[in-house]
N, C-alpha and C. Protein backbone atom coordinates (compact mmCIF):
# COMPACT_ATOMS: atom_id res chain seq x y z
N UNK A 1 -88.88 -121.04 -142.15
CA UNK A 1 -88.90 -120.38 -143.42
C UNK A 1 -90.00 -119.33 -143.40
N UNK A 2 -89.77 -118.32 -144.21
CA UNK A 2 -90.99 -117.11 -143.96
C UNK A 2 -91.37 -117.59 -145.22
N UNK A 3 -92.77 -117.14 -144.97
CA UNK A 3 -94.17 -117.36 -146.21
C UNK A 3 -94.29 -116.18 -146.81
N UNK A 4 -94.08 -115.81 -148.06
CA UNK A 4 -95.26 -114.31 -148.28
C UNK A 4 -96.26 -114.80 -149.13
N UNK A 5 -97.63 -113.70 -148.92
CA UNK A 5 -98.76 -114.22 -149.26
C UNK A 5 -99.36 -113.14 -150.98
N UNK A 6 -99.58 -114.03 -151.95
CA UNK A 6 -100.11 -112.58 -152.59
C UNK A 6 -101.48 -112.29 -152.36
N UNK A 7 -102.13 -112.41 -151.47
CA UNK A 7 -103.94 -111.79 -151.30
C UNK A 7 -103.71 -112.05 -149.86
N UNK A 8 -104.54 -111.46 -149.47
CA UNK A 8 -105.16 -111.36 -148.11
C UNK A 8 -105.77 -113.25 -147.17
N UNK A 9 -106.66 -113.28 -148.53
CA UNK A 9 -107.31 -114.15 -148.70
C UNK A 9 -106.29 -115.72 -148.24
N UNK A 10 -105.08 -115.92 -148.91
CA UNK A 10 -104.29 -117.37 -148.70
C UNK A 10 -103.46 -116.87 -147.66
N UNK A 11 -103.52 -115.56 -146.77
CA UNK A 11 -102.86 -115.56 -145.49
C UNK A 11 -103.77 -115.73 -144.41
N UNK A 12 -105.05 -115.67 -144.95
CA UNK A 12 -105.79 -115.54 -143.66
C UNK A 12 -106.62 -117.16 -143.63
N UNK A 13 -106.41 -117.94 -144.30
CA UNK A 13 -106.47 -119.19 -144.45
C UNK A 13 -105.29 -120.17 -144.02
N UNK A 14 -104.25 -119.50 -143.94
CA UNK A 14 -103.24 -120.16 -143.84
C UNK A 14 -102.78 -120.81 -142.11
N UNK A 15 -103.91 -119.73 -141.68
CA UNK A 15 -103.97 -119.90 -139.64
C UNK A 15 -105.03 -120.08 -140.04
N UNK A 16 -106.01 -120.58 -140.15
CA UNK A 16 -107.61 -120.07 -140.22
C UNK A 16 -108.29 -120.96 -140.60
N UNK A 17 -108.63 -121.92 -139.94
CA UNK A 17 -109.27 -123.41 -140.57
C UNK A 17 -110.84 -123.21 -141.26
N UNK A 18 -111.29 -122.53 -140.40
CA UNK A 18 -112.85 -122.12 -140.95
C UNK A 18 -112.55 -121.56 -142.22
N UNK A 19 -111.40 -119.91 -142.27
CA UNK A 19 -111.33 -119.49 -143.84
C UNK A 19 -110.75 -120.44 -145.23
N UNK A 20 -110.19 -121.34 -144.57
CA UNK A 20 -108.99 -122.34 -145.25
C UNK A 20 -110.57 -123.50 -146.00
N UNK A 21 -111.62 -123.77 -145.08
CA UNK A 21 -112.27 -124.30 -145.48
C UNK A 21 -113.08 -123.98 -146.36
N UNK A 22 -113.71 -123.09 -145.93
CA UNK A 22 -114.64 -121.82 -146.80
C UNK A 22 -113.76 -121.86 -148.13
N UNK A 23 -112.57 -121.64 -148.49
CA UNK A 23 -111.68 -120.99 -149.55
C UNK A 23 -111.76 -122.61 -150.34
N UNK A 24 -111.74 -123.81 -149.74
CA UNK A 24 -110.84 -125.12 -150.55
C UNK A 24 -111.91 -126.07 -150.20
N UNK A 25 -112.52 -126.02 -149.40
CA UNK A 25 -113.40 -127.07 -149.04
C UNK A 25 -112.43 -128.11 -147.48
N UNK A 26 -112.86 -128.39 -147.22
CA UNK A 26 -112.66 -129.01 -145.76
C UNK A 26 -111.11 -129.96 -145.38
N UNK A 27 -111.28 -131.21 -146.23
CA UNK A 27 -109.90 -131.97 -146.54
C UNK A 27 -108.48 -130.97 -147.13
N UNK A 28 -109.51 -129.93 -148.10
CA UNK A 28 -108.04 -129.54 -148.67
C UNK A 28 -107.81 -128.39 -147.61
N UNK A 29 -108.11 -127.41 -147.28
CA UNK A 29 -108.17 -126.70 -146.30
C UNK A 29 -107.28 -127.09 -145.29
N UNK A 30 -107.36 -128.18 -144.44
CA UNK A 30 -106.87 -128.70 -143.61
C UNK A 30 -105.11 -129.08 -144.20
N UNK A 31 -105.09 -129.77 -145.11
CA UNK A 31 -103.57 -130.09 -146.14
C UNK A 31 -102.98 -128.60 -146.35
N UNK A 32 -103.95 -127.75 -146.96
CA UNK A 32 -103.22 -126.57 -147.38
C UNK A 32 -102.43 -126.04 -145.41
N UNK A 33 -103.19 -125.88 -144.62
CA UNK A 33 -102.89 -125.41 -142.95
C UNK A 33 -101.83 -126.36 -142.63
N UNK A 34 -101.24 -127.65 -143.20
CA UNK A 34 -100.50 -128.61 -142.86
C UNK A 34 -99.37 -128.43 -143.57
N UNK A 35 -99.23 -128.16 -144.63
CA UNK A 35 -98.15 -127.86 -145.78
C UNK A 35 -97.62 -126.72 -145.85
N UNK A 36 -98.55 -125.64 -145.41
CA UNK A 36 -97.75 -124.58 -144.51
C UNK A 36 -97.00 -124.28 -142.94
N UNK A 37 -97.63 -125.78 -142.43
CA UNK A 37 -96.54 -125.70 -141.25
C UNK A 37 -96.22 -126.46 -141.09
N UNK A 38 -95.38 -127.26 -142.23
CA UNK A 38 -94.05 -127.47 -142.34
C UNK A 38 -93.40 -126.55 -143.16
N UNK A 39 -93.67 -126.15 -144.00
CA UNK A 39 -93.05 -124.58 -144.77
C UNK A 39 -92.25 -123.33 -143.49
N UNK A 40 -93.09 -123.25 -142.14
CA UNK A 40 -92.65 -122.76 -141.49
C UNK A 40 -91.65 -123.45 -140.18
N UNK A 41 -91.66 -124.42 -140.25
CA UNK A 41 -91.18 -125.54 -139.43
C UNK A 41 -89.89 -125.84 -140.31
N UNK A 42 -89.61 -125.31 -141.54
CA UNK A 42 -88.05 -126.07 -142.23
C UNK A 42 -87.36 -124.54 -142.77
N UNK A 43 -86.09 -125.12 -141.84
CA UNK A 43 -85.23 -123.47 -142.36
C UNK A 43 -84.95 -123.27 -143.43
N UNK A 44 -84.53 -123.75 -144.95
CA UNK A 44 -84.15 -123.88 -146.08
C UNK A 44 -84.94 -124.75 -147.01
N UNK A 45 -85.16 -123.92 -148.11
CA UNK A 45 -85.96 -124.64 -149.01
C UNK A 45 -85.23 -125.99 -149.63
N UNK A 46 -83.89 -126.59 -149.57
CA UNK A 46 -83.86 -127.44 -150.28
C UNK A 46 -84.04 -128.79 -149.22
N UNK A 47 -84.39 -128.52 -148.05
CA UNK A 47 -84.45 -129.69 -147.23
C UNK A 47 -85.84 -130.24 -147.03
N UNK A 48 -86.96 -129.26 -147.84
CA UNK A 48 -88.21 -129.47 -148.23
C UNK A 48 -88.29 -131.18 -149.18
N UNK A 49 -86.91 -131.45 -150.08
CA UNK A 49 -87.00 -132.71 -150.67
C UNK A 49 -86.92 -133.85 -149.90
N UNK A 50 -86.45 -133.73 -148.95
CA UNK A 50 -86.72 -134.48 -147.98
C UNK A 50 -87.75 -135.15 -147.59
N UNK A 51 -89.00 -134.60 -147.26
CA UNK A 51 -90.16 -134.95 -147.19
C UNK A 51 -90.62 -135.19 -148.13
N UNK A 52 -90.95 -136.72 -148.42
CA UNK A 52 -91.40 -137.59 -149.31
C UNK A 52 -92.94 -136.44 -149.49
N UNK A 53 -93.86 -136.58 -148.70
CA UNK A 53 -94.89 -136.67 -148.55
C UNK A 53 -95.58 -135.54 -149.13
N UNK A 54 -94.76 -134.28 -149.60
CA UNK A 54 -94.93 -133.06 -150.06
C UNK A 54 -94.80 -133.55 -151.80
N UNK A 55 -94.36 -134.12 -152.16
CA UNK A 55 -93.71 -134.81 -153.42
C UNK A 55 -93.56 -133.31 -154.43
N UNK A 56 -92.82 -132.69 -153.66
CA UNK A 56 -92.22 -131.01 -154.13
C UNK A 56 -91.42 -131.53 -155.71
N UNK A 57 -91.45 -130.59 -156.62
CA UNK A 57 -90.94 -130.63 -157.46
C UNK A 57 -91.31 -129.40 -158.93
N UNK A 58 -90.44 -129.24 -159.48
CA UNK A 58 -90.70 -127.83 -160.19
C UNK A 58 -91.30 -128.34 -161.41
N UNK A 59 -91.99 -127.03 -161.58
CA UNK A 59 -92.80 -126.77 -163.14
C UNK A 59 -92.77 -127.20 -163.87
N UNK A 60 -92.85 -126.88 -165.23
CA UNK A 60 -92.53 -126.70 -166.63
C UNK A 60 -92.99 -125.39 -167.38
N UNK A 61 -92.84 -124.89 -168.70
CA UNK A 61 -93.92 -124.53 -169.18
C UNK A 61 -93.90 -122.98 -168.87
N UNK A 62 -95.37 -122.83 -168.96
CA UNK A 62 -95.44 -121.47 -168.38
C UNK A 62 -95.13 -121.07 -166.70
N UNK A 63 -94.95 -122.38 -166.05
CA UNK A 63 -94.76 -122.33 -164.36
C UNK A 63 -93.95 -122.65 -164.04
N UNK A 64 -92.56 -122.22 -165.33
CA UNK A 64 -91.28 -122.81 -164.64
C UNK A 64 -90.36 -121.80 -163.88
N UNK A 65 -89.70 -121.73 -162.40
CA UNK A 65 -89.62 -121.30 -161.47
C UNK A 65 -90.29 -121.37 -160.31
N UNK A 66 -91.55 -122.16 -160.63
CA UNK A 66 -92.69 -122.49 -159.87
C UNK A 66 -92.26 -123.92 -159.17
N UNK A 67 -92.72 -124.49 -157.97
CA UNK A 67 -92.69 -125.41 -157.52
C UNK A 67 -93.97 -126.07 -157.02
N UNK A 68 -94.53 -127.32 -157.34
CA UNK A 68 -95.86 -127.91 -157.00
C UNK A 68 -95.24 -128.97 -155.73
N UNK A 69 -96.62 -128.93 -154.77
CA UNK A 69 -96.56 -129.73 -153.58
C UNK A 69 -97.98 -130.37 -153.44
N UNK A 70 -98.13 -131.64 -153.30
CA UNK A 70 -99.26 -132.24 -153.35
C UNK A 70 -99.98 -132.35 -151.92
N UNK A 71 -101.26 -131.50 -152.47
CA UNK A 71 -102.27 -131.50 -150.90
C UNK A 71 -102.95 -132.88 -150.88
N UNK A 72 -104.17 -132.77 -152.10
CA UNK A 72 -105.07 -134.60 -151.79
C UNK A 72 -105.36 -134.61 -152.98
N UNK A 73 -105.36 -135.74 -153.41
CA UNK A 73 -105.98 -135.73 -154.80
C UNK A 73 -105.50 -135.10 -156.19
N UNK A 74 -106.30 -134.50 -156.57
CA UNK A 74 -105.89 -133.79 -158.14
C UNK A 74 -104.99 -132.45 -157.23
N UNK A 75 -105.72 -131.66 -156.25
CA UNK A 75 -105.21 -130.79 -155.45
C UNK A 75 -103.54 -130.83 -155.32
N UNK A 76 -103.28 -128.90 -155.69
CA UNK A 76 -101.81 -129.11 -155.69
C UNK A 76 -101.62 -127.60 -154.49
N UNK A 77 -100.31 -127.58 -154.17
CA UNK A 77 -99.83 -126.09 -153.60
C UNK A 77 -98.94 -125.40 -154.31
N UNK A 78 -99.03 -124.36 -155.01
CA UNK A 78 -98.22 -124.07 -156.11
C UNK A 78 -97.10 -123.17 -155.51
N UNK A 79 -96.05 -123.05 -155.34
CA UNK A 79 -95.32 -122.20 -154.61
C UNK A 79 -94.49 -121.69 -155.23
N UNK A 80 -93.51 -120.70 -154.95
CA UNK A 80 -92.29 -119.71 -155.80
C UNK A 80 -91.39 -119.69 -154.78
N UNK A 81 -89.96 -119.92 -154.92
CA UNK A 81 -88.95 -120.20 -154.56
C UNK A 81 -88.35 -118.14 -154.21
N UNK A 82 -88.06 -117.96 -153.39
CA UNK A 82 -87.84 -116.24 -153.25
C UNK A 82 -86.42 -116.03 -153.00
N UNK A 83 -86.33 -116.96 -151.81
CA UNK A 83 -84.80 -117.25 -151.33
C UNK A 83 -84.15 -118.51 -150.96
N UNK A 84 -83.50 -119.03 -150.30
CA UNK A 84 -83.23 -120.38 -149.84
C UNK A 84 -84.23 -120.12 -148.24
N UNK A 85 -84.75 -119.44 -147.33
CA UNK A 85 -85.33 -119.13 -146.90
C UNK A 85 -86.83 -118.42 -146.64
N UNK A 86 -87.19 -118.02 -147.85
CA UNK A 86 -88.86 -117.45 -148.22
C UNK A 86 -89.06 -118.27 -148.95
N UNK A 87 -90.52 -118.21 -149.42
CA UNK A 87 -91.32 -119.04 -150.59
C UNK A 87 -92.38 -118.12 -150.37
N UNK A 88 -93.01 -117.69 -151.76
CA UNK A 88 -94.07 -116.86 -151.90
C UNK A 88 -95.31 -118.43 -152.32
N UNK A 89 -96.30 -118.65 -151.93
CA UNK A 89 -97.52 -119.43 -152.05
C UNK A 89 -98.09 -118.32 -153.34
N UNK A 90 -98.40 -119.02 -154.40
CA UNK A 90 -98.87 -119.12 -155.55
C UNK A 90 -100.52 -119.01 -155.54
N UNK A 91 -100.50 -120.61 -155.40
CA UNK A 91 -102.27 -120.71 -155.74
C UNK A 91 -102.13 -122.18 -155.07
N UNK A 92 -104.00 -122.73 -154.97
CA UNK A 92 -104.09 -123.92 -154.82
C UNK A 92 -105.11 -124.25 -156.01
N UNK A 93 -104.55 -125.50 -156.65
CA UNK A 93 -105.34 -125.93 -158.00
C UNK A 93 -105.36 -127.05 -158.31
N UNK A 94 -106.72 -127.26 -158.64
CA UNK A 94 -106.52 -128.62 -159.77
C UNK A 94 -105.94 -129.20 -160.31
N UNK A 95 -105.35 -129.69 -160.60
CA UNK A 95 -104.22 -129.60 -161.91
C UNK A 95 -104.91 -130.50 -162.59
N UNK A 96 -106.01 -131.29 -162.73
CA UNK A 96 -106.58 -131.67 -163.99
C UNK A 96 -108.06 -130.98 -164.49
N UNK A 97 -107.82 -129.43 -164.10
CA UNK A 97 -108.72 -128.30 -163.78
C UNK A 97 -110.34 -128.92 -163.99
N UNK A 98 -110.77 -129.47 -163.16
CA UNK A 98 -112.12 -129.74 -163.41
C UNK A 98 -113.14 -128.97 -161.83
């Protein structure tokens, strides 16, 4: 599956364990570099449900079209659905923003 990135910043983290760390802190860093390769490792986005372990599932709200994937913890991967083949990466967040 192809990735697009909106900043510089979550592409160059996305290969980049030192920037991935620097950007998220160390554990998440490492999840975020892991969750993108399987993103690139699966040809079609709907076989992403598959993998329990991503516990993928869409929005609500103001983030509906949006899809969340769980890195560790409160930590999420927020992603956008482009094609059955792309996904644009969103953000990585809190979701109980503290």
């Amino acid at each position: 599956m192809e990735i697009e990135f909106p900043s510089n910043h979550l592409a160059s983290a996305s290969v980049n364990l030192s920037e991935a760390s620097r950007l998220f802190g160390v554990p998440i860093g490492r999840k975020y570099i892991q969750r993108l390769a399987v993103l690139r490792a699966t040809e079609k986005f709907t076989e992403l449900y598959g993998h329990r372990a991503l516990r993928l599932h869409p929005l609500k709200g103001n983030l509906t079209g949006q899809y969340s994937m769980t890195l560790t913890g409160n930590y999420r991967l927020i992603i956008e659905k482009v094609d059955e083949d792309r996904v644009r990466i969103m953000d990585v967040e809190d979701y109980h923003g503290d």
